[in-house]
Protein backbone atom coordinates (compact mmCIF):
# COMPACT_ATOMS: atom_id res chain seq x y z
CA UNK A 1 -0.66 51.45 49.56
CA UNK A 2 1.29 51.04 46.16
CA UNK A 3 -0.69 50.51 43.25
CA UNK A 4 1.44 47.34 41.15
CA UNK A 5 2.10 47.62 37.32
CA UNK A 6 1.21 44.39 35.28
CA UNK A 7 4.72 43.26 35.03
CA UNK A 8 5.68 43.30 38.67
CA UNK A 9 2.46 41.08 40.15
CA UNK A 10 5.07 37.97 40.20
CA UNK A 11 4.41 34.90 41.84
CA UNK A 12 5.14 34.83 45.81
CA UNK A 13 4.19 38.35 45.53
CA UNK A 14 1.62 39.88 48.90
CA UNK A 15 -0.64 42.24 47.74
CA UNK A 16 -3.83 43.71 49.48
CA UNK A 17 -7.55 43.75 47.32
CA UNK A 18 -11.06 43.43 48.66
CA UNK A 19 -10.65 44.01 51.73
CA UNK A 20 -8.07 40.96 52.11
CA UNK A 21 -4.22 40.06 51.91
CA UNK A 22 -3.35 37.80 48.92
CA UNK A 23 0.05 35.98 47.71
CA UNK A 24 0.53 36.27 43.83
CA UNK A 25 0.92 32.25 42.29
CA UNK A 26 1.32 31.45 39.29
CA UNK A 27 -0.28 32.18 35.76
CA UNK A 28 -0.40 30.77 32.39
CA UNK A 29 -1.82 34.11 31.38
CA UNK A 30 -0.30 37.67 31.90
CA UNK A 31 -3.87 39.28 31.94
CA UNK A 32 -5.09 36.59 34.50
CA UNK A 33 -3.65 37.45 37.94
CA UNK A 34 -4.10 34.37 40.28
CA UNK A 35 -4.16 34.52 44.12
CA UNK A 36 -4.75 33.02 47.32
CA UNK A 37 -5.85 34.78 50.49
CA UNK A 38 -3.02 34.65 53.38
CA UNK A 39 -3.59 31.65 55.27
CA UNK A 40 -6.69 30.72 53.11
CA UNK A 41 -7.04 26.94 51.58
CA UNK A 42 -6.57 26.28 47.62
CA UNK A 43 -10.53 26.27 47.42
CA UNK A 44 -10.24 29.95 48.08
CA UNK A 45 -7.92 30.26 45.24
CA UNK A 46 -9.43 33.43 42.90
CA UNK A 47 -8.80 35.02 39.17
CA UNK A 48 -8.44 38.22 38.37
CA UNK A 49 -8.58 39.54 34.77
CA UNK A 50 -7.05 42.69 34.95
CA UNK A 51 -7.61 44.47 31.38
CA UNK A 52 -11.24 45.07 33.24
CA UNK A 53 -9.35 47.55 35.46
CA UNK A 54 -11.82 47.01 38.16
CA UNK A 55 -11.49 49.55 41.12
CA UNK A 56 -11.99 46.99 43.54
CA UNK A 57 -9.74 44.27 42.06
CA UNK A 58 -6.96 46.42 41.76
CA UNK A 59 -4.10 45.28 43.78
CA UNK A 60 -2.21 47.50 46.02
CA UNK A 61 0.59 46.65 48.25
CA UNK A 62 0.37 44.44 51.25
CA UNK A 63 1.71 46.49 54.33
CA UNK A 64 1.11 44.92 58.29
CA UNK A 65 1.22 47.09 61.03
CA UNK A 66 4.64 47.18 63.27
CA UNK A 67 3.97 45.18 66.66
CA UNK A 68 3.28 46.91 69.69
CA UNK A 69 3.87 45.86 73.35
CA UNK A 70 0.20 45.31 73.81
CA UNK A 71 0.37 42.72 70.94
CA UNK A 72 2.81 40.67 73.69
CA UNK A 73 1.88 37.23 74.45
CA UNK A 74 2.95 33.97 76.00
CA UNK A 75 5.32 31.27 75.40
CA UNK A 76 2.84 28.60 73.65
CA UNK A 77 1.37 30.86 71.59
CA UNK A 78 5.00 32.10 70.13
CA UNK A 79 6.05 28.77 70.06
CA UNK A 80 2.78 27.91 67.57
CA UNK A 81 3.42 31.14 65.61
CA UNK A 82 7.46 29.86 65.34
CA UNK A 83 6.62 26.15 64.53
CA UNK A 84 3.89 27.23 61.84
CA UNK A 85 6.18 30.25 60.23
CA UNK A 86 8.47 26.92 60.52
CA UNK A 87 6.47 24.69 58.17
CA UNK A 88 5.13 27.14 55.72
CA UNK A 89 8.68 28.63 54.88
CA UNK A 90 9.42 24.64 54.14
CA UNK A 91 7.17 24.47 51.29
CA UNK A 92 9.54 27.21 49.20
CA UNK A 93 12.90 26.94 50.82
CA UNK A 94 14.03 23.67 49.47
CA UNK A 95 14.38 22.70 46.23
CA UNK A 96 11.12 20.11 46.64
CA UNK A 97 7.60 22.45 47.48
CA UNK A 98 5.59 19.01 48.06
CA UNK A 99 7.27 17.93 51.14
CA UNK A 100 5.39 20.36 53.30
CA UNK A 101 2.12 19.37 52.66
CA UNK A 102 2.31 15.27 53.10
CA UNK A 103 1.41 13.51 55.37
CA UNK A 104 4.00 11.04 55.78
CA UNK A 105 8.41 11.26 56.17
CA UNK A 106 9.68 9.27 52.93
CA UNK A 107 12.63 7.70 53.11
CA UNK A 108 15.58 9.05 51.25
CA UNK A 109 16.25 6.60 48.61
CA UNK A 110 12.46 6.87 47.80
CA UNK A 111 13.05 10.45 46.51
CA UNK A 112 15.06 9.03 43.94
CA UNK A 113 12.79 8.93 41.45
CA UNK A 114 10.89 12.19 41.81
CA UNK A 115 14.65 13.55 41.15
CA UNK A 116 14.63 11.53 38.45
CA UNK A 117 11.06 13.32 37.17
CA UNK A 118 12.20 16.78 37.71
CA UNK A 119 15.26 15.95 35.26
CA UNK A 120 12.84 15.63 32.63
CA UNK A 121 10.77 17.67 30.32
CA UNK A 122 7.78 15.12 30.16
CA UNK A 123 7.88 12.54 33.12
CA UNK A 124 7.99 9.57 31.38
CA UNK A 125 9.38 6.73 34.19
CA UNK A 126 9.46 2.46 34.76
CA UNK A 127 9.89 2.21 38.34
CA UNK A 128 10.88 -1.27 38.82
CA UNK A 129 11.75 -1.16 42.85
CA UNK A 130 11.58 -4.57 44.82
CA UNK A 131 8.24 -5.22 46.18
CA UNK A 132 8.03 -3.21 50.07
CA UNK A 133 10.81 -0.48 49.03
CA UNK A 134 7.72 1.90 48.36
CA UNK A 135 7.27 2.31 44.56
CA UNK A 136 3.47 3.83 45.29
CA UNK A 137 5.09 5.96 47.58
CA UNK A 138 7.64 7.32 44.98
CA UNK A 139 4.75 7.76 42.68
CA UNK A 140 3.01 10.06 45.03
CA UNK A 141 5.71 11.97 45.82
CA UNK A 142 6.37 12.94 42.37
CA UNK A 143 2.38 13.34 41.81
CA UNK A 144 2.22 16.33 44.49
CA UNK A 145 5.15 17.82 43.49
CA UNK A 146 4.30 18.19 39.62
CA UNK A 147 0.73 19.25 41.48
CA UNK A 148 2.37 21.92 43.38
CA UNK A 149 4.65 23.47 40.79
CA UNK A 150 1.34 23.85 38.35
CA UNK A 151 2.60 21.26 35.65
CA UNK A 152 -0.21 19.02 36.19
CA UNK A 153 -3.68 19.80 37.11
CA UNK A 154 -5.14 16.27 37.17
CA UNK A 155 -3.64 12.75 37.46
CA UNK A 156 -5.13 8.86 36.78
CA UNK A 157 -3.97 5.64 38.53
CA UNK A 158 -4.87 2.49 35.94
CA UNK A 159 -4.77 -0.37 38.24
CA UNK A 160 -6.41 -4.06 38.76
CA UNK A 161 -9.47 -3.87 39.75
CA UNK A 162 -8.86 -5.34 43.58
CA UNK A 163 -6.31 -2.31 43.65
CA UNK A 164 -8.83 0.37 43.38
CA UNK A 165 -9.77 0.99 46.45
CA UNK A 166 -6.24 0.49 48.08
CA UNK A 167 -5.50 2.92 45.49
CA UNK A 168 -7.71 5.70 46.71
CA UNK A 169 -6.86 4.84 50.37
CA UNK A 170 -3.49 5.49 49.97
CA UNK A 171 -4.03 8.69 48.24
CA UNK A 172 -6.38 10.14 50.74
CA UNK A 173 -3.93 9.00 53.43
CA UNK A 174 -0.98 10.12 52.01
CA UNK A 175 -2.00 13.22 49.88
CA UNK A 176 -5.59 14.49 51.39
CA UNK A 177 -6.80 14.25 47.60
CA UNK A 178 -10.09 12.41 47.12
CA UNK A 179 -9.71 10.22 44.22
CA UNK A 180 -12.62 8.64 42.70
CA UNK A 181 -12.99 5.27 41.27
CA UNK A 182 -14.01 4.96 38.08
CA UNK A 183 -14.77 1.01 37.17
CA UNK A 184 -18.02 -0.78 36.23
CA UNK A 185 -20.28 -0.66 38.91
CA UNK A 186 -19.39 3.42 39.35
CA UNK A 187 -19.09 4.73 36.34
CA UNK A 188 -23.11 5.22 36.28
CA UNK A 189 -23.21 7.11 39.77
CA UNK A 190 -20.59 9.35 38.58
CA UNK A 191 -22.29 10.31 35.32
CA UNK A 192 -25.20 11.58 37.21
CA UNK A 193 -23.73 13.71 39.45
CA UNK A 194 -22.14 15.67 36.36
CA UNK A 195 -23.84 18.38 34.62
CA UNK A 196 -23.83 18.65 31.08
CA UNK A 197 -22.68 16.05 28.82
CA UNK A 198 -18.29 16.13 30.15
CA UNK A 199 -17.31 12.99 30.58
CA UNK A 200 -16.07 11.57 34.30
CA UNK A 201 -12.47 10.87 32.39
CA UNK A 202 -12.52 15.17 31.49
CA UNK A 203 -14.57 16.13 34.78
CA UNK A 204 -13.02 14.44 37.78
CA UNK A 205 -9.25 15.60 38.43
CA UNK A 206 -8.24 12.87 40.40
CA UNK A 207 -9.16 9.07 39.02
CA UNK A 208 -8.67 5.57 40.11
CA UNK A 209 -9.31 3.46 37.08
CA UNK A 210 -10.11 -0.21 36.90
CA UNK A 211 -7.30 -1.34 33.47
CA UNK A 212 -10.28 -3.95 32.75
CA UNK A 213 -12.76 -1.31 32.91
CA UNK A 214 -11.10 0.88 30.54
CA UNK A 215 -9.18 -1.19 27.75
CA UNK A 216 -12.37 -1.92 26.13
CA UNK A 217 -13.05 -0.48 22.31
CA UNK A 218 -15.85 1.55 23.50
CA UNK A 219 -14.20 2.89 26.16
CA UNK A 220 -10.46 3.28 25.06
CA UNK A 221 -10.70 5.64 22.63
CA UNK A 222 -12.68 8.39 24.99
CA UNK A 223 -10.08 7.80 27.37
CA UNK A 224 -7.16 7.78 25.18
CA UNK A 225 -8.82 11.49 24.48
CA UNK A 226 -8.87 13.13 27.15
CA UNK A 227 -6.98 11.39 30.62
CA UNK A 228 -5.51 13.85 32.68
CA UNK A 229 -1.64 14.86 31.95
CA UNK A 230 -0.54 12.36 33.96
CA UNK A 231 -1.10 8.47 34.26
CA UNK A 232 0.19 6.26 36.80
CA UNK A 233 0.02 2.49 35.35
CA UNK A 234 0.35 -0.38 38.38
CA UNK A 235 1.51 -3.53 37.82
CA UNK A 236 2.88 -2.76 34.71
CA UNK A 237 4.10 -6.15 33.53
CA UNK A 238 0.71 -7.05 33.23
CA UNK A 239 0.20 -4.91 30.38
CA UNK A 240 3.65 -6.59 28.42
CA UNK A 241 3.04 -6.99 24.46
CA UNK A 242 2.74 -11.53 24.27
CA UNK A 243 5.62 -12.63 22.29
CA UNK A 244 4.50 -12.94 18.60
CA UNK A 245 1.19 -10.85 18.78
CA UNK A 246 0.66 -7.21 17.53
CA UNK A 247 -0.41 -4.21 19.48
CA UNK A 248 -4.11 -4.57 19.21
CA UNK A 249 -4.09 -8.53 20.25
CA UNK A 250 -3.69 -7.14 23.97
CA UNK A 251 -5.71 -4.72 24.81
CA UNK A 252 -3.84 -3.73 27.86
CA UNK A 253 -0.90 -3.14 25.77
CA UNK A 254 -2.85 -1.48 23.18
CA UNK A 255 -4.46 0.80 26.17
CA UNK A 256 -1.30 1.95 27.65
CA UNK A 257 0.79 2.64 24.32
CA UNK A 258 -1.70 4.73 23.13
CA UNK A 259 -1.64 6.76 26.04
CA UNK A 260 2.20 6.81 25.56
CA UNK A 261 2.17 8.03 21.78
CA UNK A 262 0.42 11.01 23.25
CA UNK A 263 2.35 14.48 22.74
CA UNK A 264 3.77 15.59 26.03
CA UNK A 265 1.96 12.97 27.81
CA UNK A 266 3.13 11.81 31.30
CA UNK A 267 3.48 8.49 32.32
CA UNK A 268 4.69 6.59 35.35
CA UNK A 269 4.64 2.37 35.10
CA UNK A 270 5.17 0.60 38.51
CA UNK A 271 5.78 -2.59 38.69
CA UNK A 272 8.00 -5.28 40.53
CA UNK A 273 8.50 -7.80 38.21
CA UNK A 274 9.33 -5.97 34.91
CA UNK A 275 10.91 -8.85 33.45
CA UNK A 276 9.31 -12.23 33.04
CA UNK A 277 12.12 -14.48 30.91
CA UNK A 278 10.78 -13.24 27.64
CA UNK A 279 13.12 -10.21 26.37
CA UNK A 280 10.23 -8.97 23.93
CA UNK A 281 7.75 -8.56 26.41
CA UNK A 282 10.26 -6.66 28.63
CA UNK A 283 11.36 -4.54 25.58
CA UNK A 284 8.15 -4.09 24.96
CA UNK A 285 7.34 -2.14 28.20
CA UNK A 286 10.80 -0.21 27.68
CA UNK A 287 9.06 0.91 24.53
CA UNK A 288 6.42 3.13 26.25
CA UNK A 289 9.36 4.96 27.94
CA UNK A 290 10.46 5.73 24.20
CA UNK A 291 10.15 4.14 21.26
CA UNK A 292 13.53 3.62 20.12
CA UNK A 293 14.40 1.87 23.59
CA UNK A 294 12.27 -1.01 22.29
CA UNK A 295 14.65 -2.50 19.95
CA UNK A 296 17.93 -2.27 22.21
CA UNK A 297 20.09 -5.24 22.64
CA UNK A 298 20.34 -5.15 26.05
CA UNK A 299 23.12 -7.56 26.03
CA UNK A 300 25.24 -6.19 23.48
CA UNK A 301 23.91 -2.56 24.30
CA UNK A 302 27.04 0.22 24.81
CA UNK A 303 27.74 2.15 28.07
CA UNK A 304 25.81 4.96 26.39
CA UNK A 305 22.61 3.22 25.29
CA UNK A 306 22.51 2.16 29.00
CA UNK A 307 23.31 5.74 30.49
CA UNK A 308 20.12 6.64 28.46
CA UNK A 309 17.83 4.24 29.39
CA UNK A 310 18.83 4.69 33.42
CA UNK A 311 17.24 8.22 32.44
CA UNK A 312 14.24 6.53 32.52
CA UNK A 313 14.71 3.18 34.37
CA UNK A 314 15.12 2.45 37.91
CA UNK A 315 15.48 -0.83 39.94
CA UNK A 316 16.33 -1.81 43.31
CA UNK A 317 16.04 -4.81 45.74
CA UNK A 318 15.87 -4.20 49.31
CA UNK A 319 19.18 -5.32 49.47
CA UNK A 320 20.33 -2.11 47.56
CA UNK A 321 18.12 0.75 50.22
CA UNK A 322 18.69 -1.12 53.83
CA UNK A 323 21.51 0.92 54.30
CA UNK A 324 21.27 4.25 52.20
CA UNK A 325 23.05 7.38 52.14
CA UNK A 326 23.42 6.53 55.97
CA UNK A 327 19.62 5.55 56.94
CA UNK A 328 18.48 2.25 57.70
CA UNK A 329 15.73 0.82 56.74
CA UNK A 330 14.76 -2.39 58.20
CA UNK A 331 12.91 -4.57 56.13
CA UNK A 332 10.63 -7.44 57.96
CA UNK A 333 11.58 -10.96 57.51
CA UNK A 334 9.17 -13.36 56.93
CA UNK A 335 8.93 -16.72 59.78
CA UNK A 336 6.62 -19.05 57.84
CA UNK A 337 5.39 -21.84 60.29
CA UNK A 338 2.08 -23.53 60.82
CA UNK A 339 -0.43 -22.79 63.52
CA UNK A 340 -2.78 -25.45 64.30
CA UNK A 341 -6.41 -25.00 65.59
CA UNK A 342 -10.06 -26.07 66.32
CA UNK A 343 -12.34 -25.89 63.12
CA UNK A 344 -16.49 -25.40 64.43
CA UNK A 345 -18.65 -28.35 63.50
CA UNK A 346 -20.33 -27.70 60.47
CA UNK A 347 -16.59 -25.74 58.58
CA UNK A 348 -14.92 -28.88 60.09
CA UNK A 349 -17.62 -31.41 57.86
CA UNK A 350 -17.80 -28.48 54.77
CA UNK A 351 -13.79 -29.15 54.89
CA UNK A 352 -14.00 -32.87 55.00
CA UNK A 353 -16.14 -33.06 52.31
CA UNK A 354 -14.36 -30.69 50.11
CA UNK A 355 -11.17 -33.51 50.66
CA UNK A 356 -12.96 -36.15 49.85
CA UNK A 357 -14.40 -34.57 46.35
CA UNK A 358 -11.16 -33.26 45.57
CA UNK A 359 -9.48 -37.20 46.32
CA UNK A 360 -12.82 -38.06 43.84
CA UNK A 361 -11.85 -35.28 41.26
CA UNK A 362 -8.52 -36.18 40.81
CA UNK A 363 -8.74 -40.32 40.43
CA UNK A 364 -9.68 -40.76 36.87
CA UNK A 365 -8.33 -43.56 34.21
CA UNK A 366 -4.41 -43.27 34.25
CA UNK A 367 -4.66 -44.21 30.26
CA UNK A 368 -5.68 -39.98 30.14
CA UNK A 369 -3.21 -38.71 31.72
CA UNK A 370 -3.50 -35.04 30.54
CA UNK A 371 -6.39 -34.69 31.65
CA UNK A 372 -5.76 -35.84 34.98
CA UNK A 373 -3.10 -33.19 35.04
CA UNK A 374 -5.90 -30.33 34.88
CA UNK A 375 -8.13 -32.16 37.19
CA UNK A 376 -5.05 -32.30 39.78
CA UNK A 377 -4.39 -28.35 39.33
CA UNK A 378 -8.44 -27.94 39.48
CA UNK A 379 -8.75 -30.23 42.64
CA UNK A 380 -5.62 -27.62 44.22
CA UNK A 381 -7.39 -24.33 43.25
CA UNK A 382 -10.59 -25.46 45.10
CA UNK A 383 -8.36 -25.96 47.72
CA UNK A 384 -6.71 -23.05 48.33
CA UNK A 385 -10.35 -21.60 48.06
CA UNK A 386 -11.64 -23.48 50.54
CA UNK A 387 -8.88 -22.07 52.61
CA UNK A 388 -9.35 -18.71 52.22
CA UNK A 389 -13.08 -19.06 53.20
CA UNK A 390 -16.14 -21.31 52.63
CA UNK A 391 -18.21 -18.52 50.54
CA UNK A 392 -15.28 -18.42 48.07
CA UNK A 393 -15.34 -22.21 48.11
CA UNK A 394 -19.10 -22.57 47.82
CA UNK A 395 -18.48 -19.57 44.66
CA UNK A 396 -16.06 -21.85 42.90
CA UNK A 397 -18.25 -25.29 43.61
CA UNK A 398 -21.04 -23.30 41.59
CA UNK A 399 -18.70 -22.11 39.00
CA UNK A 400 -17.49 -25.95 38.26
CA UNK A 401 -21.27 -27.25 38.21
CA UNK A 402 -22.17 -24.60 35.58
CA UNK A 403 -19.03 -25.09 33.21
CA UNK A 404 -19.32 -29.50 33.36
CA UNK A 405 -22.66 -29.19 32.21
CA UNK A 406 -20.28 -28.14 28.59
CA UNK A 407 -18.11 -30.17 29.16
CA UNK A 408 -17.62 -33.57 26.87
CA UNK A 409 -14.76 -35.16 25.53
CA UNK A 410 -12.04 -32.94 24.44
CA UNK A 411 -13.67 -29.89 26.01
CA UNK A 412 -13.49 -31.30 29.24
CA UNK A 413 -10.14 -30.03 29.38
CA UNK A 414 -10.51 -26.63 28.23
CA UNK A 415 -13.36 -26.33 30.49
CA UNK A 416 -10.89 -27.30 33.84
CA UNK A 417 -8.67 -25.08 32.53
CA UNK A 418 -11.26 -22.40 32.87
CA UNK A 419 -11.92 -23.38 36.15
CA UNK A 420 -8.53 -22.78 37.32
CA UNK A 421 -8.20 -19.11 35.67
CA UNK A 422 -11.83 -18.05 37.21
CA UNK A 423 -11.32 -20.26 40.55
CA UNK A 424 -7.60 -18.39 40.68
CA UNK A 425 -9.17 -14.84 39.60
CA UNK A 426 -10.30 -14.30 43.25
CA UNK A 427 -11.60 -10.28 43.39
CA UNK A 428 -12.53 -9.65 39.10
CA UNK A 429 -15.84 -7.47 39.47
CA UNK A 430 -15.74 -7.21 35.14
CA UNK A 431 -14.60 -10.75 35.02
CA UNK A 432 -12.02 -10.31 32.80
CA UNK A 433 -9.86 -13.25 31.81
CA UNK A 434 -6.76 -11.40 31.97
CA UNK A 435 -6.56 -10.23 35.25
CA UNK A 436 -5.47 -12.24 38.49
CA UNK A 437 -3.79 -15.57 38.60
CA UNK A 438 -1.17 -13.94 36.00
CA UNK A 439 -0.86 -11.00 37.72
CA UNK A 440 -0.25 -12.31 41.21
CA UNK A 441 2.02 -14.72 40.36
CA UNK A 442 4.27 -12.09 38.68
CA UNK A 443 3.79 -9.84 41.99
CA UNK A 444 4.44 -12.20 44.76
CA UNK A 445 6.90 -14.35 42.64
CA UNK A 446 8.29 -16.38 45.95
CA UNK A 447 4.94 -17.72 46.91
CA UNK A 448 4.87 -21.10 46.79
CA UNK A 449 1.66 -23.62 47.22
CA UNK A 450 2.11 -25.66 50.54
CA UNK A 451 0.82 -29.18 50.55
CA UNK A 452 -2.24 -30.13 52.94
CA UNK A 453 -2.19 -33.34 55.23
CA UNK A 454 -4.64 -35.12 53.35
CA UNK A 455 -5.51 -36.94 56.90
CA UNK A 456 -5.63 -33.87 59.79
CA UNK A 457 -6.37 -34.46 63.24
CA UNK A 458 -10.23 -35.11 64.20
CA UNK A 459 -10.96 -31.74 64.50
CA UNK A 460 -8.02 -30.11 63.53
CA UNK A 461 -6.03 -28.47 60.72
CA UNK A 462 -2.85 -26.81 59.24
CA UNK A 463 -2.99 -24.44 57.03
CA UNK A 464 -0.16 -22.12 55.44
CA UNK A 465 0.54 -18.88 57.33
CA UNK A 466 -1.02 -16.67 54.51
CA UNK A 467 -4.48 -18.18 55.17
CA UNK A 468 -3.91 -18.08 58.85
CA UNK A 469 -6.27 -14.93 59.40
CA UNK A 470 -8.90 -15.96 57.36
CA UNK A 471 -9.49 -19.51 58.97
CA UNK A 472 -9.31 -17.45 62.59
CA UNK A 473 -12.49 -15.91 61.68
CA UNK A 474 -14.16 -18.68 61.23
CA UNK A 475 -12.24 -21.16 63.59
CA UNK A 476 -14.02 -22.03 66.82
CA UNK A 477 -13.22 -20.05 70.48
């Protein structure tokens, strides 16, 4: 065997030391060789620092003996050693090294906007895709392969709290990672299980991050400090400067465009409704992509301006990707219809009840007729509670006893108000005002209420298709 000079131990490189066959990867260092043992996992990945001229760690050249005819064997097992030689030379033939270790065939327009990534020197990206085209999909991609060319080591997901743990589910699905969650109720658990006083933002490589969680002054800052080199931020339009208020007055704003003012800081915002009708809140999010994008005229912008900002922007409906580069992609179409069905005794009197208060709630004086406006939207919100299940709608009959006992007079109103927010918040483990109604409503922007027969069948009752599953549960055999 061949003894290597420093200079020649490049990556891709097989070279033979303690007792075992290594590839060369890459190193930040010169004097740091890095390996990984021939068909060995990443956890077996070693350092060697070679100004200690160790005899042992010295590598030599990695030679394999010539085949024999003993060394013969059958068809399957050729056929394995073919498929897997196969595989492996996918990860470094192409010009992507992610796609062969996932777990899942994307689609071609979804690689898109991991092109668009690798065009840049810091990945700084507002995916905008219709909802169902696969924008957490496209962020993954472009997470492994930034993972497996060494320009990130760690990566963060800030998301709504009820998208935590779809978060980490789709990551452990899609990339084998195991992400942790970092939110309210974990944050404690996670502390103790790290030595030494690192926090879980610096220990943990791979975070799922509740944005309610984490926008707070005591935590920002720590965060702002040291997140990983990459952030994903979901449902981006959330986190839109209000017209008229400053960066601080939102703290999810004030969050994110810290993180963005970072030096060589990476950031990817998802979202499928980046614009609400308010060009300063849109401009606003274009502002995290760079800061001079905030104050284009998008209107009166030139062909140039816009050549830039597609750089960095990218938005399609599913119109635009059913037919792509030759691939269909079939979208499913929605039927809406109503499904009828037995209720059990005692959800069938819960239900009539809840009718009659809310026909109660609702038939104040006329003469105030703003505030019958809030007790109408109230009366709806306990409805659609109701509908989703009868613990919800006992939650949000508790919730309106506590906040009447505060309400007189002109805070009646501001109190039903409240009731609406926290009754339309659903999932909000930090209870944060911010988060839910708003949020939704911007995601799922063709959702419309559906009115209830105010007089159902004995028995019976119709319900919109969304709430179909959840009354099935509780709906009578």
């Amino acid at each position: 065997m061949t003894a290597f000079s420093q200079s020649s131990l490049q990556p891709g490189k097989l070279v033979s030391l303690r007792g075992r066959d290594w590839i060369v990867l890459p190193s930040e260092d010169r004097d740091l060789l890095v390996v990984k043992p021939l068909g060995g996992s990443d956890d077996e990945i070693a350092g060697i620092y070679l100004p200690l001229a160790i005899a042992s760690d010295r590598p030599a050249d990695a030679r394999f003996e010539a085949p024999a005819a003993a060394d013969l064997g059958d068809i399957s097992s050729a056929r394995l050693l073919y498929d897997s030689a196969r595989l492996a030379f996918r990860n470094g033939a192409g010009p992507f090294r992610a796609l062969a270790k996932l777990s899942f065939r994307p689609r071609s327009y979804q690689m898109v906007p991991l092109i668009m990534a690798l065009r840049q020197e810091s990945v700084r990206l507002l995916i905008a895709d219709d909802v169902g085209v696969g924008k957490t999909v496209e962020a993954l991609l472009i997470v492994k392969e930034l993972l497996e060319r060494r320009k990130i080591k760690r990566f963060a997901v800030v998301c709504l709290p009820h998208l935590c743990e779809q978060w980490q589910a789709e990551i452990r699905a899609k990339l084998d990672m195991e992400a942790v969650i970092i939110r309210s109720n974990t944050q404690a658990r996670l502390d103790r299980q790290i030595q030494g006083d690192t926090s879980v933002y610096d220990y943990y490589p791979y975070q799922v991050i509740s944005i309610d969680f984490i926008k707070s002054d005591t935590r920002r800052d720590v965060f702002v400090e040291q997140c990983p080199e990459l952030v994903i931020v979901d449902e981006t339009h959330t986190c839109a400067r209000p017209t008229g208020a400053s960066n601080s007055q939102q703290q999810r704003y004030h969050l994110i465009s810290r993180i963005a003012v970072k030096p060589g800081q990476q950031l990817i915002m998802l979202t499928a409704t980046p614009h609400s009708g308010k060009p300063e809140e849109f401009q606003s999010l274009l502002g995290l992509l760079r800061p001079d994008f905030e104050f284009i005229d998008l209107p009166n912008s030139s062909q140039a301006q816009r050549r830039e900002l597609a750089r960095y922007f990218i938005q399609r409906k599913r119109g635009d990707v059913e037919k792509w580069l030759g691939e269909d992609t079939p979208f499913p179409e929605r039927d809406a219809f109503e499904w009828p069905y037995e209720l059990s005794p005692a959800y069938l009197q819960f239900f009539e009840e809840i009718i009659d208060f809310a026909r109660r709630l609702i038939a104040t004086d006329s003469a105030q007729e703003r505030r019958q406006r809030v007790q109408y939207w109230t009366a709806l919100a306990l409805l659609r509670g109701v509908m989703s299940s009868p613990s919800a709608g006992v939650e949000m009959l508790n919730t309106r006893l506590t906040n009447l006992a505060a309400a007189v007079g002109d805070d009646a109103e501001v109190s039903a108000a409240a009731d609406v927010a926290q009754l339309e918040l659903g999932d909000n483990p930090v209870r944060d005002t911010e988060s839910g109604c708003r949020e939704r409503q911007h995601a799922h922007p063709d959702r419309r209420t559906q009115r209830l027969d105010p007089a159902p069948a004995p028995g019976t009752a119709r319900v919109c298709p969304a709430a179909r599953t959840a009354w099935q549960h509780q709906a009578r055999p």
